[in-house]
Protein backbone atom coordinates (compact mmCIF):
# COMPACT_ATOMS: atom_id res chain seq x y z
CA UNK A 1 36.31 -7.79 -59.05
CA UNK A 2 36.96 -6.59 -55.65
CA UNK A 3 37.23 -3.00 -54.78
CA UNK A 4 40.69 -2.02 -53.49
CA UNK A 5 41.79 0.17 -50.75
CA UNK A 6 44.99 1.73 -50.15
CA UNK A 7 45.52 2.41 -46.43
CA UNK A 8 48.20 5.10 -45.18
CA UNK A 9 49.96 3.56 -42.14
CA UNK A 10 51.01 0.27 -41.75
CA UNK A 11 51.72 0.29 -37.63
CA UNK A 12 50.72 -2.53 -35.48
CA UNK A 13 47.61 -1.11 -33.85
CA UNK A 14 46.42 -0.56 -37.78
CA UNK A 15 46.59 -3.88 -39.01
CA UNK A 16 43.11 -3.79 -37.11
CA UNK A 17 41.85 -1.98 -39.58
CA UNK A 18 43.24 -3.63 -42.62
CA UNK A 19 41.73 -6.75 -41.24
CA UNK A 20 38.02 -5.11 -40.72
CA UNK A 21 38.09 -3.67 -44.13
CA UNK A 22 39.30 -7.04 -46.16
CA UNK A 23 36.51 -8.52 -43.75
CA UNK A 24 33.99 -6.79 -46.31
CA UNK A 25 35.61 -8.80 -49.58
CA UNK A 26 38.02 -6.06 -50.27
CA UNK A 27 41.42 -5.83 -51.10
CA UNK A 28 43.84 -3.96 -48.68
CA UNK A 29 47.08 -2.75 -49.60
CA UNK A 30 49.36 -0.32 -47.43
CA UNK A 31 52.29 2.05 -47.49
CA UNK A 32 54.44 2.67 -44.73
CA UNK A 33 58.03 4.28 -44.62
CA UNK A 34 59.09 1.52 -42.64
CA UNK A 35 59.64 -1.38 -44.86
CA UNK A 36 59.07 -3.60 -42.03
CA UNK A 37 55.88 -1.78 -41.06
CA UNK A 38 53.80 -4.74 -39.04
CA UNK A 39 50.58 -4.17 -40.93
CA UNK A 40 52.66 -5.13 -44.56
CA UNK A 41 52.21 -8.92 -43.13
CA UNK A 42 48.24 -9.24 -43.56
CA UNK A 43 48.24 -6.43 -46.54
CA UNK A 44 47.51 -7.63 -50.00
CA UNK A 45 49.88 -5.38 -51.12
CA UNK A 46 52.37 -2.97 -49.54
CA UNK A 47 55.03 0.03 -50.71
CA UNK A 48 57.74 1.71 -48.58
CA UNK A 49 56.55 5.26 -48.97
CA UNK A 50 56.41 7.80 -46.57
CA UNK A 51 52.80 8.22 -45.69
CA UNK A 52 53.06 11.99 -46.31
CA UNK A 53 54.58 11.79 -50.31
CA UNK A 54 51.74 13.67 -52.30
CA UNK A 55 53.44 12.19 -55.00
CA UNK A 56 54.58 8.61 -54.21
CA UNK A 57 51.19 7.84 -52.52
CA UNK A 58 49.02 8.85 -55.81
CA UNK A 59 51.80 6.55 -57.92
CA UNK A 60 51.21 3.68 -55.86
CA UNK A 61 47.50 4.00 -55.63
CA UNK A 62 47.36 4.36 -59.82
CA UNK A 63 49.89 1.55 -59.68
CA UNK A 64 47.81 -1.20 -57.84
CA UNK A 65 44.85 0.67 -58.84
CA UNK A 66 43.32 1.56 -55.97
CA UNK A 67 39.61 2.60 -55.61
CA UNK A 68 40.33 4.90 -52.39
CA UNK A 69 43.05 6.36 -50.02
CA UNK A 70 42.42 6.04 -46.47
CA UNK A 71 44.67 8.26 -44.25
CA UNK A 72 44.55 7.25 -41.03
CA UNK A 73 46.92 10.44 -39.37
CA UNK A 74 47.56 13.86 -40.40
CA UNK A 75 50.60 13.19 -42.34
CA UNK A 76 48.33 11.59 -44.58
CA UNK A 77 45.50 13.73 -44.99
CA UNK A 78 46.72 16.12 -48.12
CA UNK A 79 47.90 12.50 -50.11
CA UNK A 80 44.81 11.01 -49.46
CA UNK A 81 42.91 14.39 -50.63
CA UNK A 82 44.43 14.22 -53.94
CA UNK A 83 44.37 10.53 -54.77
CA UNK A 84 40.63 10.52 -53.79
CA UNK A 85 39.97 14.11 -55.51
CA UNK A 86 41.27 12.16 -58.65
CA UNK A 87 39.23 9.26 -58.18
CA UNK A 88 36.17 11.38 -57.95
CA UNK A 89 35.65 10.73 -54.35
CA UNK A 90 33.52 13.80 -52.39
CA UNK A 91 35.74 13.74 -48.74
CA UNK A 92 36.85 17.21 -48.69
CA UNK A 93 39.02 19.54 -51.64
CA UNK A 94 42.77 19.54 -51.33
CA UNK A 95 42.83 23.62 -51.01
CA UNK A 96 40.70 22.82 -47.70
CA UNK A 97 43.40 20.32 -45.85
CA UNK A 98 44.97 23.01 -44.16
CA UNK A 99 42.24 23.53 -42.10
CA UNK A 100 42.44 19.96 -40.27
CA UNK A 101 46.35 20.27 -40.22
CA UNK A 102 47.48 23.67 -39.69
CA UNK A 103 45.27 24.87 -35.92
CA UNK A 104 45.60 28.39 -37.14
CA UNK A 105 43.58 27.90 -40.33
CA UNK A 106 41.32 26.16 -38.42
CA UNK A 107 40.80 28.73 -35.54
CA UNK A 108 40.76 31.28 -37.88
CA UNK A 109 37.91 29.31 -40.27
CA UNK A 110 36.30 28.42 -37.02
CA UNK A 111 36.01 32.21 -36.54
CA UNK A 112 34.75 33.21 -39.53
CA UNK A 113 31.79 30.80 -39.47
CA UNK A 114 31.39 31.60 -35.60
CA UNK A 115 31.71 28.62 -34.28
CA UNK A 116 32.31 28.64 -30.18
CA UNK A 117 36.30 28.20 -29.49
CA UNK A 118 38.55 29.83 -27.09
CA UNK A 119 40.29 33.69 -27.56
CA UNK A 120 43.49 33.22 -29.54
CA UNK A 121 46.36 34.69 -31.72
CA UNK A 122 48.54 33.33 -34.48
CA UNK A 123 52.25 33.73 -34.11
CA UNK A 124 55.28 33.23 -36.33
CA UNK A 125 58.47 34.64 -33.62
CA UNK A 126 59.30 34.17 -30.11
CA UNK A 127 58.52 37.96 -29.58
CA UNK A 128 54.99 37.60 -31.47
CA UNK A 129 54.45 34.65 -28.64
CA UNK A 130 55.29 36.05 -25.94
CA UNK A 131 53.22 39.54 -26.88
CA UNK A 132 50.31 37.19 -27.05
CA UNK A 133 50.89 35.41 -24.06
CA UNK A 134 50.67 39.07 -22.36
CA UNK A 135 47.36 39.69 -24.31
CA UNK A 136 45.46 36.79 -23.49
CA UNK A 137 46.86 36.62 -19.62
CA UNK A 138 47.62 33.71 -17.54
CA UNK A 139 47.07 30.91 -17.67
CA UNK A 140 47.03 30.26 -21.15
CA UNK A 141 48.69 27.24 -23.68
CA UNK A 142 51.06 27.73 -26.37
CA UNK A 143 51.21 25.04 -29.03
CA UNK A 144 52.81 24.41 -32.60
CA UNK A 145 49.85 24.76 -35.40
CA UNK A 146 50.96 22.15 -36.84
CA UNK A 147 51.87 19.06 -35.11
CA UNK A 148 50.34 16.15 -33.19
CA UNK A 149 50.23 13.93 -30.35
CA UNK A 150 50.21 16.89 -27.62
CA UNK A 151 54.03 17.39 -28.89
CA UNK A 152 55.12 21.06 -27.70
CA UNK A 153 51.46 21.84 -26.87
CA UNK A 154 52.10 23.49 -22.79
CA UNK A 155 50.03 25.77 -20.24
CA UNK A 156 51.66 28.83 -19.22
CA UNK A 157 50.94 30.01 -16.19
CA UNK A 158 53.13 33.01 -15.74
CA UNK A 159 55.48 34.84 -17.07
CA UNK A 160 58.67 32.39 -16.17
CA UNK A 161 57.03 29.82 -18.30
CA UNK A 162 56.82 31.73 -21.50
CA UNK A 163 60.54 31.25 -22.49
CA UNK A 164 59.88 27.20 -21.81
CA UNK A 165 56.60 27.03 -24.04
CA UNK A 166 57.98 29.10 -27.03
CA UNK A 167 60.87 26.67 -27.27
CA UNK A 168 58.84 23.46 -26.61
CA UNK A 169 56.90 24.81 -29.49
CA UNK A 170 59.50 25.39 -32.04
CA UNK A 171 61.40 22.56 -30.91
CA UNK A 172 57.80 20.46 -32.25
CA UNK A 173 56.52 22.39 -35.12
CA UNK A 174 56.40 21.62 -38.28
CA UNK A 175 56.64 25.11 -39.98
CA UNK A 176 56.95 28.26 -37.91
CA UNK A 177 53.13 28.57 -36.57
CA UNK A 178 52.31 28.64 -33.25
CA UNK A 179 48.93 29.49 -31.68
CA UNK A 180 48.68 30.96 -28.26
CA UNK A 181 45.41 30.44 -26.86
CA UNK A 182 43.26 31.22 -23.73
CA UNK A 183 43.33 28.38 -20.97
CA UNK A 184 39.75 27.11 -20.82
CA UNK A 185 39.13 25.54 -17.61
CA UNK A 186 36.31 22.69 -17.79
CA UNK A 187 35.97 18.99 -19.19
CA UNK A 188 38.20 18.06 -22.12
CA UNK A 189 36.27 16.07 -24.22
CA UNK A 190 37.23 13.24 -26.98
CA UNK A 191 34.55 13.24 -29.83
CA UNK A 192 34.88 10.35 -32.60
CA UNK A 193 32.51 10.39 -35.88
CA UNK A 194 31.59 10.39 -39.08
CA UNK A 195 30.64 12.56 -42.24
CA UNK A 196 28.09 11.37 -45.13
CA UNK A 197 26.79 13.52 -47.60
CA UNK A 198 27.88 16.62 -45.47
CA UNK A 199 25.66 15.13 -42.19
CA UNK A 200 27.71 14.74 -39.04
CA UNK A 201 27.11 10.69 -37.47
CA UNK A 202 28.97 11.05 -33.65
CA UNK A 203 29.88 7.36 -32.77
CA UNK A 204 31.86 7.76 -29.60
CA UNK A 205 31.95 11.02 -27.10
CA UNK A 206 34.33 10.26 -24.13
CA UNK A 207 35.80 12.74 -21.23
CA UNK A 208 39.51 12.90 -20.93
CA UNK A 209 41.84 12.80 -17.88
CA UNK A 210 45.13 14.71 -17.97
CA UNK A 211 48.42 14.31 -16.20
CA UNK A 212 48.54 16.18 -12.95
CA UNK A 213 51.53 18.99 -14.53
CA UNK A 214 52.05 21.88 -13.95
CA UNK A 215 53.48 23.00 -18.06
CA UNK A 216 52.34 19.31 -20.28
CA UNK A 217 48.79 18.18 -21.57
CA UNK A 218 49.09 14.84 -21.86
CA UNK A 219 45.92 12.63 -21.56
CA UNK A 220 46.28 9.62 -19.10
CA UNK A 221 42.97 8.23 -19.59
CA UNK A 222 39.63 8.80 -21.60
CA UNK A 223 36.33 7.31 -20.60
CA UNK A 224 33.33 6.63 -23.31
CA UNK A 225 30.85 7.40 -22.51
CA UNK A 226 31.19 10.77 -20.76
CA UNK A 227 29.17 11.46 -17.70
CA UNK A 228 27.43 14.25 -19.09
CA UNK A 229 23.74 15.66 -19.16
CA UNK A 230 21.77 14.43 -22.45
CA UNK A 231 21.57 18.34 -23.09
CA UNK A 232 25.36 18.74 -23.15
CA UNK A 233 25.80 16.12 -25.05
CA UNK A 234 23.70 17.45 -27.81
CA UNK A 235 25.37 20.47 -27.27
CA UNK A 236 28.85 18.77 -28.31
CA UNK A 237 27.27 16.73 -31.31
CA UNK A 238 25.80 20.20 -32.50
CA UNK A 239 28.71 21.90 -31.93
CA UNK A 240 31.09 18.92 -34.15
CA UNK A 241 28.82 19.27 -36.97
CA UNK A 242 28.89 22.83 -37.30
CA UNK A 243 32.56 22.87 -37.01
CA UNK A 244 32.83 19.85 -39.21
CA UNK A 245 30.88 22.10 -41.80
CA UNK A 246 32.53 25.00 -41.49
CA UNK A 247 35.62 23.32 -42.69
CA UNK A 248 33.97 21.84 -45.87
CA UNK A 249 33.47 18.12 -44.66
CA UNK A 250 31.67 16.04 -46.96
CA UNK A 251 32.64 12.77 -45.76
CA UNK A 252 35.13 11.17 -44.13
CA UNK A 253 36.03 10.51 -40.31
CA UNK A 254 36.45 12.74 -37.84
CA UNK A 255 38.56 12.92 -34.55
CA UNK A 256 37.44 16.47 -32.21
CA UNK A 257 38.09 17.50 -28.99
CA UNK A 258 36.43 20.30 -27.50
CA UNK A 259 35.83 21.78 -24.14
CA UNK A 260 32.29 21.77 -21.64
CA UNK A 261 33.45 25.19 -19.91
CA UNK A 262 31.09 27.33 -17.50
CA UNK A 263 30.24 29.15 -20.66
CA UNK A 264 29.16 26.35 -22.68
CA UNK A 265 30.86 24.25 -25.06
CA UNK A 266 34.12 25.44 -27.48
CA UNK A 267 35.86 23.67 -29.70
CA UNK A 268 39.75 22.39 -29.40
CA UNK A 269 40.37 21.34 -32.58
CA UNK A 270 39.44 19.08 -35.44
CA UNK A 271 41.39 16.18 -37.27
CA UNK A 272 39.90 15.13 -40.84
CA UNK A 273 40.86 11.54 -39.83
CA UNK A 274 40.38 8.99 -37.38
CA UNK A 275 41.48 9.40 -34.13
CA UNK A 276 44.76 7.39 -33.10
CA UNK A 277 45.94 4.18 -31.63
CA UNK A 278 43.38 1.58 -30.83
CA UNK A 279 40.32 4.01 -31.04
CA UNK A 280 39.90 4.12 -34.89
CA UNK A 281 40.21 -0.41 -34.96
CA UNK A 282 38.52 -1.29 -31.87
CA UNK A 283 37.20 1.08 -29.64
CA UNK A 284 34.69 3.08 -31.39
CA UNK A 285 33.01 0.10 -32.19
CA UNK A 286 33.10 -1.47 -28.89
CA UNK A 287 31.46 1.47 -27.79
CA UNK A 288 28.87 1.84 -30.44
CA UNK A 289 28.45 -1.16 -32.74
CA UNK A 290 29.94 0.57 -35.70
CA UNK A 291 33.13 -0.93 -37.34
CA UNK A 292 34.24 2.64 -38.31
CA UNK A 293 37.26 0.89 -40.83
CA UNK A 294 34.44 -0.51 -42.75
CA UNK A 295 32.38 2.35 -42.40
CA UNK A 296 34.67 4.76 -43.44
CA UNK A 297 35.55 2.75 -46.74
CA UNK A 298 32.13 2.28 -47.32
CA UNK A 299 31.20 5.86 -46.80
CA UNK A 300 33.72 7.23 -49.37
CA UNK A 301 32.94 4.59 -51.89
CA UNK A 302 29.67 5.71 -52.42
CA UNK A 303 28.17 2.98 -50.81
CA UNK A 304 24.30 3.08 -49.11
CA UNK A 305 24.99 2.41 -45.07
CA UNK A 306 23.56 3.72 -42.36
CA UNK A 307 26.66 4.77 -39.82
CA UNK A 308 24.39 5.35 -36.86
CA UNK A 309 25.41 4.29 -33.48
CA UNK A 310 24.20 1.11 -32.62
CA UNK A 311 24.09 0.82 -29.25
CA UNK A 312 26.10 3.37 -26.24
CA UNK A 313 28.92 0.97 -24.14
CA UNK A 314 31.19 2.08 -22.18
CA UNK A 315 35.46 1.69 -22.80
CA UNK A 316 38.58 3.30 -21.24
CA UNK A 317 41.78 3.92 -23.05
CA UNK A 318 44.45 3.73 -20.25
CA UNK A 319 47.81 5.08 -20.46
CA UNK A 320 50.60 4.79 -17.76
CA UNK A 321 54.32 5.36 -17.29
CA UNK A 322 56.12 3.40 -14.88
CA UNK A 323 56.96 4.62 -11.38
CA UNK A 324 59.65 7.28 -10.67
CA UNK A 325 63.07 5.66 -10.78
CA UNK A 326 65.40 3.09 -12.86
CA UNK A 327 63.04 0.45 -14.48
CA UNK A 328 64.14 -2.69 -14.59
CA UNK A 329 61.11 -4.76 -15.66
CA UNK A 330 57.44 -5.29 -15.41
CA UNK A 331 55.96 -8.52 -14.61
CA UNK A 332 52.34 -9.50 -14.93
CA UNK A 333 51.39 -8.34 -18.28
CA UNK A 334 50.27 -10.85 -19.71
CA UNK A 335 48.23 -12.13 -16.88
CA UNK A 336 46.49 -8.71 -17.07
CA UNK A 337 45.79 -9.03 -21.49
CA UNK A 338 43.69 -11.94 -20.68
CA UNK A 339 41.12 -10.40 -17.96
CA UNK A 340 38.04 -10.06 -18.50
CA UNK A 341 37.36 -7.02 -20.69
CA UNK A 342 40.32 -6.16 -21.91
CA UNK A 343 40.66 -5.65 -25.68
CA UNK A 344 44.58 -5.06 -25.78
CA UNK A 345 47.38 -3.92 -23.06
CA UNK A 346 50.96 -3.41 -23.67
CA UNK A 347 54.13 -1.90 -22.01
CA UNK A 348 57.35 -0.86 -23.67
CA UNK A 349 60.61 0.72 -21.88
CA UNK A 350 64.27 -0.48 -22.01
CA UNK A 351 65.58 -1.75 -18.77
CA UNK A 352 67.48 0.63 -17.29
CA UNK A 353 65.36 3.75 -18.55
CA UNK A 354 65.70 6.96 -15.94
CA UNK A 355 61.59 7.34 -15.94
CA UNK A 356 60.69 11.22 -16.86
CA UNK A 357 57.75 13.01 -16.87
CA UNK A 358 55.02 12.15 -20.29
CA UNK A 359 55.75 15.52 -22.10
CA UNK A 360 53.60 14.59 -25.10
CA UNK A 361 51.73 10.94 -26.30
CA UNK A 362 54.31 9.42 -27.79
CA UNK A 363 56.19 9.58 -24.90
CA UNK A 364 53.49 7.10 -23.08
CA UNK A 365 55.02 3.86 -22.72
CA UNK A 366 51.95 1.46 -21.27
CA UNK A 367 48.42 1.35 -22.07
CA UNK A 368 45.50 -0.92 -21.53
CA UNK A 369 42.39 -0.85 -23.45
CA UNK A 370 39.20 -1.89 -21.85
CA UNK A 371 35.42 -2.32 -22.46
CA UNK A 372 32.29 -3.17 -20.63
CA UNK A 373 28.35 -2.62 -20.60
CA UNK A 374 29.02 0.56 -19.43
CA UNK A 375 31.57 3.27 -18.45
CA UNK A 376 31.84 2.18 -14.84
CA UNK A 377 32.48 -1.43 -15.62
CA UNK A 378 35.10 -0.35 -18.46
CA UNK A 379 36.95 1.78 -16.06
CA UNK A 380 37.35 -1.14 -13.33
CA UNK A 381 38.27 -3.58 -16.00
CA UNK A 382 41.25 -1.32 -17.12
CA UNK A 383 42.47 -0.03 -13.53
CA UNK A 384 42.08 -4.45 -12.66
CA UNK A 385 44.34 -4.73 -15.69
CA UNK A 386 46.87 -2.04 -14.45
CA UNK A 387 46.99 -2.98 -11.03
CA UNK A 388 47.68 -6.48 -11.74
CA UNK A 389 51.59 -4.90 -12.90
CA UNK A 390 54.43 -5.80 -10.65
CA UNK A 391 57.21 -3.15 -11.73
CA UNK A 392 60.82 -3.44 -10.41
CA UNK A 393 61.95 -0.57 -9.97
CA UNK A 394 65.66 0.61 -8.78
């Protein structure tokens, strides 16, 4: 009989998934709060739930029976825990989550263990923020603990900013917990991977470009694999694991970012999921040879694999806005989906849009994912792709 899965998310980019996984002989089934959610279409099964119901997920996975609960964001991590903590699955124990989804746990977990991370403080008011702000000095970035996709994460660089950053924060929490941390200036770095049997298996380790702003950190591009010495990149792997550890990983996937500064490498933060968007379906394994759907499943089954890399390619995950002005249309897309190398482009704005400034990742209307032998040849296949647009533009 064929082992079933139970995937949390059911958007378009994760019907890659679904169809890596049933690629294996298993069944896939999938909860969504969207009743249309794209991904319902190829599922063998599907529930409107919201991804996040401790309750409603662990029904529907008794319900169809399922043999494990992927979560493939942070709104799924504490259902998945529990369904998987039930079905005798070693990932990591419920009383742990908080420290992938609340940044303050984490910092503060990250602490006790000593692992490398920037100076920070924990905050709860607008007057704890800004007293923290004053402690740390400028620049520094204020940011909801809990909440994702860059949302009300900004850099303060003096004091006329703090007012801005405490309400972008509160604006985007999800609680009242709000870190304010030192600035670290350096290479922002993208780390994707793996934990089996409490060993740390680094798949994909890319460098990340930000938008040129003076307050938002949003990424614009990130480039596998980074440019860095082999030393530094041990360094990072090193640096994962013991952070991975620290937080009680057992297995699972794991989505880091950390920082190469002039004082070595520090960690950002850690997600106890895959990383987002087309990374987690596609481009981990065009960059190593690892399908990390299958891998993952595989992994918390209980199943004998070996998730080592199996080769280093390069790939660039491209995202763009349109230029300043009144869009009106793009033209060329899909000229630029089938060039060589590209693995999946799209574009989405109404006509008649005002652009704005990215202020966090959902906000990023175009991207265009690319791959190649190597980094270099990745990166000219996606800026090919991107320059290939013809915007009109009012």
């Amino acid at each position: 009989m064929a082992k079933k899965v139970l995937q949390l998310g059911g958007g378009v980019w994760m019907m890659r998934s679904i169809e890596a996984i049933r690629q294996l002989g298993y069944e896939v089934y999938c909860v969504d709060m969207n009743p249309a959610a794209p991904a319902f279409a190829i599922a063998n099964g599907s529930a409107a739930i919201n991804i996040s119901d401790v309750e409603g997920v662990g029904k529907y996975a008794d319900e169809i029976g399922a043999d494990v609960v992927l979560a493939l964001n942070d709104a799924g991590v504490l259902p998945a825990a529990y369904a998987n903590q039930k079905r005798g699955i070693k990932s990591y124990d419920p009383e742990e989550v908080m420290y992938f989804t609340d940044k303050g746990y984490m910092r503060q977990r990250w602490k006790e263990h000593g692992v490398a991370q920037p100076e920070f403080r924990v905050c709860t008011t607008a007057e704890e923020i800004r007293e923290a702000v004053l402690q740390i000095g400028y620049p520094c970035i204020v940011k909801p603990c809990m909440m994702w996709g860059s949302r009300g994460v900004s850099k303060v660089n003096h004091e006329g900013d703090i007012s801005f950053a405490t309400s972008f924060a509160m604006e985007n929490a999800r609680g009242n917990r709000y870190i304010v941390e030192e600035f670290m200036s350096g290479i922002e770095m993208s780390v994707e991977g793996l934990f089996k049997d409490g060993e740390a298996y680094i798949l994909a380790k890319a460098d990340k470009e930000l938008q040129h702003h003076d307050n938002y950190r949003v990424t614009v591009r990130i480039n596998y694999e980074a440019e860095l010495s082999a030393e530094i990149l041990k360094e990072i792997d090193d640096l994962v694991a013991s952070a991975g550890r620290a937080m009680g990983f057992v297995a699972g996937a794991l989505h880091a970012e950390c920082m190469v500064t002039p004082e070595g490498v520090k960690m950002i933060e850690m997600a106890g999921r895959p990383g987002g968007g087309h990374i987690f379906g596609a481009i981990v394994e065009a960059v190593s040879g690892v399908s990390m759907p299958q891998a993952l499943t595989q992994i918390l089954l209980g199943e004998s694999i070996d998730p080592s890399a199996k080769f280093h390619r390069g790939a660039c995950y491209k995202f763009f806005n349109a230029p300043e002005g009144v869009f009106m249309g793009v033209s060329g897309l899909e000229a630029a989906k089938a060039l060589p190398g590209i693995i999946d482009m799209g574009f989405t704005m109404a006509q008649g849009t005002v652009v704005k400034t990215m202020d966090h990742g959902a906000n990023r209307p175009g991207f265009v994912v690319s791959q190649g032998q190597n980094r270099s040849e990745a990166v000219a296949n996606a800026e090919r792709a991107f320059n290939t647009l013809d915007f009109d533009m009012k």
